[in-house]
C-alpha atoms as a PDB file:
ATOM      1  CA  UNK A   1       0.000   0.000   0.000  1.00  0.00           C
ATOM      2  CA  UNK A   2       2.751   2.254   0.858  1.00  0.00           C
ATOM      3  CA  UNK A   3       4.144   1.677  -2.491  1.00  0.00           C
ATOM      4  CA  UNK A   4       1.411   2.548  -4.609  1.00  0.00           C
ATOM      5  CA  UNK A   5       0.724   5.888  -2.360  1.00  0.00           C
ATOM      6  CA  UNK A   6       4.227   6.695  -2.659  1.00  0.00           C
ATOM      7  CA  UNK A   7       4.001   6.109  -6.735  1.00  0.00           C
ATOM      8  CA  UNK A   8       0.597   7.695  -7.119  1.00  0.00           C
ATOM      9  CA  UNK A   9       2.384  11.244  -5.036  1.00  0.00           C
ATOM     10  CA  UNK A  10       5.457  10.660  -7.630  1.00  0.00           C
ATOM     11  CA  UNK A  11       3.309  11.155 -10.595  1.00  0.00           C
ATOM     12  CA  UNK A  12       0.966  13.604  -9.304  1.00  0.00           C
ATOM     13  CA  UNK A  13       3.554  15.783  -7.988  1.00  0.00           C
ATOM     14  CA  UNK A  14       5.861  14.669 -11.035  1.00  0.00           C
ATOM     15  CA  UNK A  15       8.636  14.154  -8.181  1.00  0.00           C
ATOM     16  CA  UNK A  16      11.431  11.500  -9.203  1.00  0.00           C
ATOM     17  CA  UNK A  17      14.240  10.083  -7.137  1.00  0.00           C
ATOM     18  CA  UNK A  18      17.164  11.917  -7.689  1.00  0.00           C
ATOM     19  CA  UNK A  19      19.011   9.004  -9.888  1.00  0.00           C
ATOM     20  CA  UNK A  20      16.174   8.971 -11.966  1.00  0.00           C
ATOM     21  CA  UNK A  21      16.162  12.623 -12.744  1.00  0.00           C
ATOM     22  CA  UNK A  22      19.816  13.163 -13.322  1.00  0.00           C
ATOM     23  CA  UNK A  23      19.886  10.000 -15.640  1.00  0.00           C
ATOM     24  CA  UNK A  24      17.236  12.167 -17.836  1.00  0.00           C
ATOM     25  CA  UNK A  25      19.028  15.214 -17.486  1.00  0.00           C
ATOM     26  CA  UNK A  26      22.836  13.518 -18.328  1.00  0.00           C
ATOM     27  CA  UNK A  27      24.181  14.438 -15.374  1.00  0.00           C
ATOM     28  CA  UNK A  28      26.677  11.831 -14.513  1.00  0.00           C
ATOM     29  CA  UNK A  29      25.941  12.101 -10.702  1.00  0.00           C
ATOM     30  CA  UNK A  30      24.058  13.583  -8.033  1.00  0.00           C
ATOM     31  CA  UNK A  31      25.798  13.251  -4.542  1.00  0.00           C
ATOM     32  CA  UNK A  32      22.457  14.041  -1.688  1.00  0.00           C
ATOM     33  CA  UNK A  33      25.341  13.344   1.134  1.00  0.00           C
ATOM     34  CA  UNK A  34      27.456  15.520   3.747  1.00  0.00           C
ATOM     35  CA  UNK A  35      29.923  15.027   5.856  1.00  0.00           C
ATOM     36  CA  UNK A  36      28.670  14.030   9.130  1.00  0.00           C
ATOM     37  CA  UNK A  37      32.342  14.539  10.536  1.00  0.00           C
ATOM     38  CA  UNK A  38      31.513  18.243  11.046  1.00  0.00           C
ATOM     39  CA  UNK A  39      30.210  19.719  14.120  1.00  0.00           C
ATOM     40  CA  UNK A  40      28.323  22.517  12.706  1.00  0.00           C
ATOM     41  CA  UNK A  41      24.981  21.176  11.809  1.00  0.00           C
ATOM     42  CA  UNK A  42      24.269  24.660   9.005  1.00  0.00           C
ATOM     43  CA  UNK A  43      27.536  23.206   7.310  1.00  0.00           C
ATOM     44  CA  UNK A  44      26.212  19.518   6.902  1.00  0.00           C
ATOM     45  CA  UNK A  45      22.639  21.253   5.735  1.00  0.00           C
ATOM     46  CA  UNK A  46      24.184  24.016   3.189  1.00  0.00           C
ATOM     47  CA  UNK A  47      25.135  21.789   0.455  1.00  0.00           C
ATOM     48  CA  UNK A  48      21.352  19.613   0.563  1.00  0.00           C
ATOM     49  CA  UNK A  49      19.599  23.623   0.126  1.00  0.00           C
ATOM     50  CA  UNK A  50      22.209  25.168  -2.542  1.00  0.00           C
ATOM     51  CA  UNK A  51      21.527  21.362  -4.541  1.00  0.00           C
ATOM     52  CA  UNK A  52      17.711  22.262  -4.132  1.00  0.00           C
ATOM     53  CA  UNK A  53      18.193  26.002  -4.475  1.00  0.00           C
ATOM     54  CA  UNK A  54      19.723  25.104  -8.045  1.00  0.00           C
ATOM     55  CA  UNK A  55      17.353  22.423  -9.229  1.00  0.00           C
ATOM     56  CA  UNK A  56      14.619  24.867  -8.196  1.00  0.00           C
ATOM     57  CA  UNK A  57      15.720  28.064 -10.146  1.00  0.00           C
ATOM     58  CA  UNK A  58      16.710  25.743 -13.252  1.00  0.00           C
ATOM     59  CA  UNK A  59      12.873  24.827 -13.269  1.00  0.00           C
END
């Protein structure tokens, strides 16, 4: 059930996983990780909002 709520949201919302939209957009790779050696939790979070700050001003 899960599955098909979660697939039903992915079309509605046209979301993708974020392999599945750089494969259709060529980019070679998407990296959605931070280093969790570093003790300032706004440094682990920066990179994850400039990735979605970019994908959302390309759209």
């Amino acid at each position: 059930m899960r599955r098909a709520l979660t697939k039903l949201r992915e079309i509605a919302l046209g979301m993708k996983a974020s392999l599945a939209y750089s494969e259709d957009r060529r980019i070679p790779e998407i990296v959605l990780a931070s280093s969790w050696r570093m003790t300032d939790p706004a440094a682990r979070i920066r990179p994850h909002v400039d990735l979605v700050a970019a994908i959302a001003h390309r759209m």
